[in-house]
N, C-alpha and C. Protein backbone atom coordinates (compact mmCIF):
# COMPACT_ATOMS: atom_id res chain seq x y z
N UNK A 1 129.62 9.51 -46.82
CA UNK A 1 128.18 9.59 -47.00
C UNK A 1 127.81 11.09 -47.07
N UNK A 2 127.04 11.01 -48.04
CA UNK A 2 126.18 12.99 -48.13
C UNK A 2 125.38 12.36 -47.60
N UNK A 3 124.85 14.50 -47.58
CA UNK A 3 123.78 14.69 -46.45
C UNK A 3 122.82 13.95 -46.94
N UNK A 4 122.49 13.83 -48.09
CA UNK A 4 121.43 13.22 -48.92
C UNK A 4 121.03 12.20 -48.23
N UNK A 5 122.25 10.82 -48.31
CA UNK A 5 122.00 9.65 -47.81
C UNK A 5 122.09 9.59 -46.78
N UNK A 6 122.89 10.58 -45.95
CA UNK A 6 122.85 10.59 -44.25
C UNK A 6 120.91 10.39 -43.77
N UNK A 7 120.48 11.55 -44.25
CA UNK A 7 118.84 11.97 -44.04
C UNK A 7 118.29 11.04 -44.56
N UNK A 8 118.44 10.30 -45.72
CA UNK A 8 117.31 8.89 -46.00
C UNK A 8 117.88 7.95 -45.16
N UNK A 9 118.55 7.94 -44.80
CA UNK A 9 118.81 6.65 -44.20
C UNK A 9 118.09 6.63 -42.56
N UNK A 10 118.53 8.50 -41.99
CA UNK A 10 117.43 8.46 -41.02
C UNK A 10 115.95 8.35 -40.97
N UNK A 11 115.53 8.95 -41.62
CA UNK A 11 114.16 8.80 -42.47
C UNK A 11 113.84 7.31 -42.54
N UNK A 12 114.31 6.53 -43.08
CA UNK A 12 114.48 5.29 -43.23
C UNK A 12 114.33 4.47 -41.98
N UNK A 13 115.33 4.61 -41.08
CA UNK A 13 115.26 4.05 -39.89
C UNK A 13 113.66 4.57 -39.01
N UNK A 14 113.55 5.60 -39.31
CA UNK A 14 112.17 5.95 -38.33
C UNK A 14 111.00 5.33 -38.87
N UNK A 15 111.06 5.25 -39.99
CA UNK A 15 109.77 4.50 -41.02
C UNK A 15 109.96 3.19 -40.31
N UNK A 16 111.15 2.53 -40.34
CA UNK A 16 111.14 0.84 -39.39
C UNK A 16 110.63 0.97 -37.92
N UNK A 17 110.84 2.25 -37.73
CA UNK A 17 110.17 1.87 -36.15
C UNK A 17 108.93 2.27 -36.13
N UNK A 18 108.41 2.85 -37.02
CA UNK A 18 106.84 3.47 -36.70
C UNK A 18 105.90 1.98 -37.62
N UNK A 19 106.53 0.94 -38.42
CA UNK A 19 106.01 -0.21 -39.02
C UNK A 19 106.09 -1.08 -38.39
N UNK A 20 107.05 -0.94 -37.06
CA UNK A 20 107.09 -2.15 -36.51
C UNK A 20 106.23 -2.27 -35.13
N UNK A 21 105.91 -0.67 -35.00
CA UNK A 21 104.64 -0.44 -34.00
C UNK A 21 103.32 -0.81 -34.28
N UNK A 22 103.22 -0.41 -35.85
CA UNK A 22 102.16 -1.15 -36.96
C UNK A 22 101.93 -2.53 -36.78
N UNK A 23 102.67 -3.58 -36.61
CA UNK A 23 103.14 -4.82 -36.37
C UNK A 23 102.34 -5.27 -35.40
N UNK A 24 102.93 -4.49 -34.09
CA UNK A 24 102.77 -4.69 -32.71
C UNK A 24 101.24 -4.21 -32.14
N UNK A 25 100.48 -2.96 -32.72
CA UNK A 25 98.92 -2.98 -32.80
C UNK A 25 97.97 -4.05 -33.56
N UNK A 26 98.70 -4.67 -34.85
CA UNK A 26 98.07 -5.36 -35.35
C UNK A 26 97.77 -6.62 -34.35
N UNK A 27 98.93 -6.81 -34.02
CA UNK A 27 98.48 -8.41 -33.26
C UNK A 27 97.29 -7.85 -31.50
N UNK A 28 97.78 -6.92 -31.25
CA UNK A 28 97.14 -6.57 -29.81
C UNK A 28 95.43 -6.06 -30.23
N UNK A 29 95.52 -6.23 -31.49
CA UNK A 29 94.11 -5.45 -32.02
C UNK A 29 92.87 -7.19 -32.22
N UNK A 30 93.79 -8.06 -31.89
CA UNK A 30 93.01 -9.80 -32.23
C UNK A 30 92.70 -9.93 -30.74
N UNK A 31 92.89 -9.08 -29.67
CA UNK A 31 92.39 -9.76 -28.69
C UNK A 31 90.92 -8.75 -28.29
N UNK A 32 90.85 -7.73 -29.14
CA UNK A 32 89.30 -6.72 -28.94
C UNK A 32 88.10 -7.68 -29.19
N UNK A 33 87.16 -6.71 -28.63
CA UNK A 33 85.71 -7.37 -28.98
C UNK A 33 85.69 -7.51 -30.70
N UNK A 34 84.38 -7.59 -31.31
CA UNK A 34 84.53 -7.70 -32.20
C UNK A 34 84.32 -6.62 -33.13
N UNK A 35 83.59 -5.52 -31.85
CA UNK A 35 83.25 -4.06 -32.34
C UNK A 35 84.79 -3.22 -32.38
N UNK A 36 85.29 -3.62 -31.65
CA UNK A 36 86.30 -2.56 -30.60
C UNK A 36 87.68 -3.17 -32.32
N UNK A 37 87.05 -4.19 -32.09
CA UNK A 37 88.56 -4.80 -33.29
C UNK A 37 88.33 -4.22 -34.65
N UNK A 38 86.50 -3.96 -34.93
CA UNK A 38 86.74 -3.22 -36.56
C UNK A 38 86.94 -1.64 -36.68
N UNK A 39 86.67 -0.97 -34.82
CA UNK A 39 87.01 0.21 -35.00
C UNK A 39 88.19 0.08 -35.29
N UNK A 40 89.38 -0.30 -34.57
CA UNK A 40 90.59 -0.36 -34.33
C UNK A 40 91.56 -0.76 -36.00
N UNK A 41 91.10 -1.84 -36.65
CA UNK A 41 91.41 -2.16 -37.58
C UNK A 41 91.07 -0.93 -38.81
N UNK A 42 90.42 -0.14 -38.62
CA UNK A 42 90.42 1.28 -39.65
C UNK A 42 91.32 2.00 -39.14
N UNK A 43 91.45 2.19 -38.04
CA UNK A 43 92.18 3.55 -37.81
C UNK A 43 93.63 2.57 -38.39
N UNK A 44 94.08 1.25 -37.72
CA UNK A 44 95.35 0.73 -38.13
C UNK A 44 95.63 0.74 -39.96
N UNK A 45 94.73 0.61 -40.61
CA UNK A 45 94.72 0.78 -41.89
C UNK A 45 94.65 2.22 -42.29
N UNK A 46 93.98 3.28 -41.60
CA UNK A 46 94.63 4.54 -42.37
C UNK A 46 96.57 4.78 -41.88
N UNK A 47 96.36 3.87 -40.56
CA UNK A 47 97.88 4.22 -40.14
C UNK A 47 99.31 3.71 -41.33
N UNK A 48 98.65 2.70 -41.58
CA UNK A 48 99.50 1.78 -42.86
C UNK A 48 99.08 2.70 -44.52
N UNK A 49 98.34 3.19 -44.94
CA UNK A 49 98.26 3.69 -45.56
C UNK A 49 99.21 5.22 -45.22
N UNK A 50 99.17 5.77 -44.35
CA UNK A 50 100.37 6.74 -43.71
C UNK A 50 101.28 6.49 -43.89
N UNK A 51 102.06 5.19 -43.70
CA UNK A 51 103.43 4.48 -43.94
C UNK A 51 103.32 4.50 -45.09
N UNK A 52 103.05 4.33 -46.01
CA UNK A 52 103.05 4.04 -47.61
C UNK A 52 103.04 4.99 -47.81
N UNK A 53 102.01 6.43 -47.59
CA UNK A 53 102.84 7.54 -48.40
C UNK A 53 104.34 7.83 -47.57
N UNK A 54 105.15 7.75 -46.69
CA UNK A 54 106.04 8.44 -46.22
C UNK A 54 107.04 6.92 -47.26
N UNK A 55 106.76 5.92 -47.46
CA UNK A 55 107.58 5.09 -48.09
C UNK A 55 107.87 5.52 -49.50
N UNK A 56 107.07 6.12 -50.00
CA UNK A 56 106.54 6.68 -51.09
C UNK A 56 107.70 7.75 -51.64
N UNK A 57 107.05 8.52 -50.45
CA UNK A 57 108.17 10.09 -50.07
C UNK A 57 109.68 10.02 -50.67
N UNK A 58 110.00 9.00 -49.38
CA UNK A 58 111.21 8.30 -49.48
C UNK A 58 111.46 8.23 -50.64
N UNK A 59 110.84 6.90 -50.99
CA UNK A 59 112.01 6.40 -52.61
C UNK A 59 112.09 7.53 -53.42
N UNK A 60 110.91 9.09 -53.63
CA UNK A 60 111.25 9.50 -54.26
C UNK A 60 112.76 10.55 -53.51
N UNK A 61 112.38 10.70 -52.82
CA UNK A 61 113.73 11.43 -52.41
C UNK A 61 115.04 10.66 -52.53
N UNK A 62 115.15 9.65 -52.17
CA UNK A 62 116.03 8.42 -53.07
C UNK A 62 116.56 8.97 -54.38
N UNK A 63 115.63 8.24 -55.06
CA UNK A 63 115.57 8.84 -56.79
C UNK A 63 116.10 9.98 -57.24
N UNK A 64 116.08 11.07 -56.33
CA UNK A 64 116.30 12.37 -56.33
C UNK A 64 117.33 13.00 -57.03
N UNK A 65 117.48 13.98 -58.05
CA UNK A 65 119.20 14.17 -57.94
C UNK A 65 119.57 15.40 -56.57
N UNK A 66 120.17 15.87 -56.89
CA UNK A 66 121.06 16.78 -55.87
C UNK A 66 120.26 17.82 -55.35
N UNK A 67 120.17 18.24 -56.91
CA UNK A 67 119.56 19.68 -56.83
C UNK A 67 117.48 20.08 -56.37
N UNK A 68 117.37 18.44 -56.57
CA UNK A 68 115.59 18.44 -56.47
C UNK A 68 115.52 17.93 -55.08
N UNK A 69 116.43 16.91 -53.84
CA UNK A 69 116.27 16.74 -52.71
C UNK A 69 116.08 17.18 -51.77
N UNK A 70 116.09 18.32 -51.98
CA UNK A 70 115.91 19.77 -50.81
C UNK A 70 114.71 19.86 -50.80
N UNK A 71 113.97 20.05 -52.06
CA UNK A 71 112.01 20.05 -52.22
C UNK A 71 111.46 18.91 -51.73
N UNK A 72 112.15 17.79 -52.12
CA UNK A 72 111.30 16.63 -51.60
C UNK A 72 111.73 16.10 -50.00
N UNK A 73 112.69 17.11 -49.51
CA UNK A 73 112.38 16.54 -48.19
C UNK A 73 111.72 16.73 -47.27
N UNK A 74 110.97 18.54 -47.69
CA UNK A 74 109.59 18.60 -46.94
C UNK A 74 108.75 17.48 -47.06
N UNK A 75 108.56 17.15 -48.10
CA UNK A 75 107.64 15.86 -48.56
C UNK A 75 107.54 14.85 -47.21
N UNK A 76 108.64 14.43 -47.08
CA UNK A 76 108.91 13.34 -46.51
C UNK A 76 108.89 13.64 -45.17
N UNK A 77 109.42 14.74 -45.02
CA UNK A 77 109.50 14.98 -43.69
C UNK A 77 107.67 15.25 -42.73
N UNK A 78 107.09 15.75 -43.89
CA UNK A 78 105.43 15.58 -43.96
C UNK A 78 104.48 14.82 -43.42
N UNK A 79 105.23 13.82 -44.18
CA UNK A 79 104.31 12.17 -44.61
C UNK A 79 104.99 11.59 -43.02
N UNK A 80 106.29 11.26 -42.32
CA UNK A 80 106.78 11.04 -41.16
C UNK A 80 105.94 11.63 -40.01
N UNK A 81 106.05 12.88 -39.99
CA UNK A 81 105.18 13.89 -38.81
C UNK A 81 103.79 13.41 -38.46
N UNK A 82 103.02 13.09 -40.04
CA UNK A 82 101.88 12.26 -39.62
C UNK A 82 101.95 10.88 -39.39
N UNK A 83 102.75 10.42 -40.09
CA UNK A 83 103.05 8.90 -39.51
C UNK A 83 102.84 9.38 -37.90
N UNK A 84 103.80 9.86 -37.11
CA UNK A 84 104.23 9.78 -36.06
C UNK A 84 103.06 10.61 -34.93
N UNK A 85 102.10 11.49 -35.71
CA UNK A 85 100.95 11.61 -34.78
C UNK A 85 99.92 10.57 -34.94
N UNK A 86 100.03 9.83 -35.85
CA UNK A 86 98.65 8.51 -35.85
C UNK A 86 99.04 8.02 -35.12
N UNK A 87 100.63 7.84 -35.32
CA UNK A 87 101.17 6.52 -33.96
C UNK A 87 100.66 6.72 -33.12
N UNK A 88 100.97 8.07 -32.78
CA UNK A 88 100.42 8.20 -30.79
C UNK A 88 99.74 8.88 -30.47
N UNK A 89 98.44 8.84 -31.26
CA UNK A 89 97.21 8.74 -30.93
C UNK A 89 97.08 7.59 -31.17
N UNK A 90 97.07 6.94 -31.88
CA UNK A 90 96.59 5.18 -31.91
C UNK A 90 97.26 4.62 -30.62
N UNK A 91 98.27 4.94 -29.92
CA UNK A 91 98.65 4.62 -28.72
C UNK A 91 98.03 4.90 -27.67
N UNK A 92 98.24 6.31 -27.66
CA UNK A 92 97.03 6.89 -26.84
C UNK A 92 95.69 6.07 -26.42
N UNK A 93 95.07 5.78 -28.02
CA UNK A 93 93.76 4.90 -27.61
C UNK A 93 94.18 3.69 -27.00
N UNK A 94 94.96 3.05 -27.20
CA UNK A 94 95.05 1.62 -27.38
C UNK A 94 95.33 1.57 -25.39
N UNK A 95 96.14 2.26 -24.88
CA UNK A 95 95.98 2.51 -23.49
C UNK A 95 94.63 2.62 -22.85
N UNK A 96 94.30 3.78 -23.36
CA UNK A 96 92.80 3.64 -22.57
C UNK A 96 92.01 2.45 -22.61
């Protein structure tokens, strides 16, 4: 395995765990009021819209040849970082 596919594949794996936290707010977000559930349900939808660009990222770094994967892994690495501060701030709230 190259580094290439070594790094998407990690990339990859972190995108499954930050969607499957996505998952796990969605259902804990049906037991809010009804106010508390449409705040909650925006912020979870810009969070999923976050996942989609870092999915995005991905395939193109996928796609990539050799010589262009180096540029696009800021990309990705980008689109992850914010994935991973919505997460936890959306955690954050979801505690309080």
């Amino acid at each position: 395995m190259n580094l290439q596919e070594a790094y998407k594949n990690k990339a990859a794996a972190e995108l499954e765990l930050v969607q499957a936290r996505l998952v796990e707010f969605r259902a804990k977000a049906k037991d809010y009021t009804a106010e508390a559930h449409l705040s909650y349900a925006k912020q979870l939808d810009e969070f999923e819209h976050g996942i989609g660009t870092a999915k995005a990222k991905l395939k193109e770094l996928g796609d990539a040849g050799e010589d262009a994967w180096e540029k696009l892994k800021d990309g990705v690495e980008s689109a992850l970082r914010s994935s991973s501060a919505a997460l936890k701030d959306l955690a954050d709230k979801v505690k309080k």
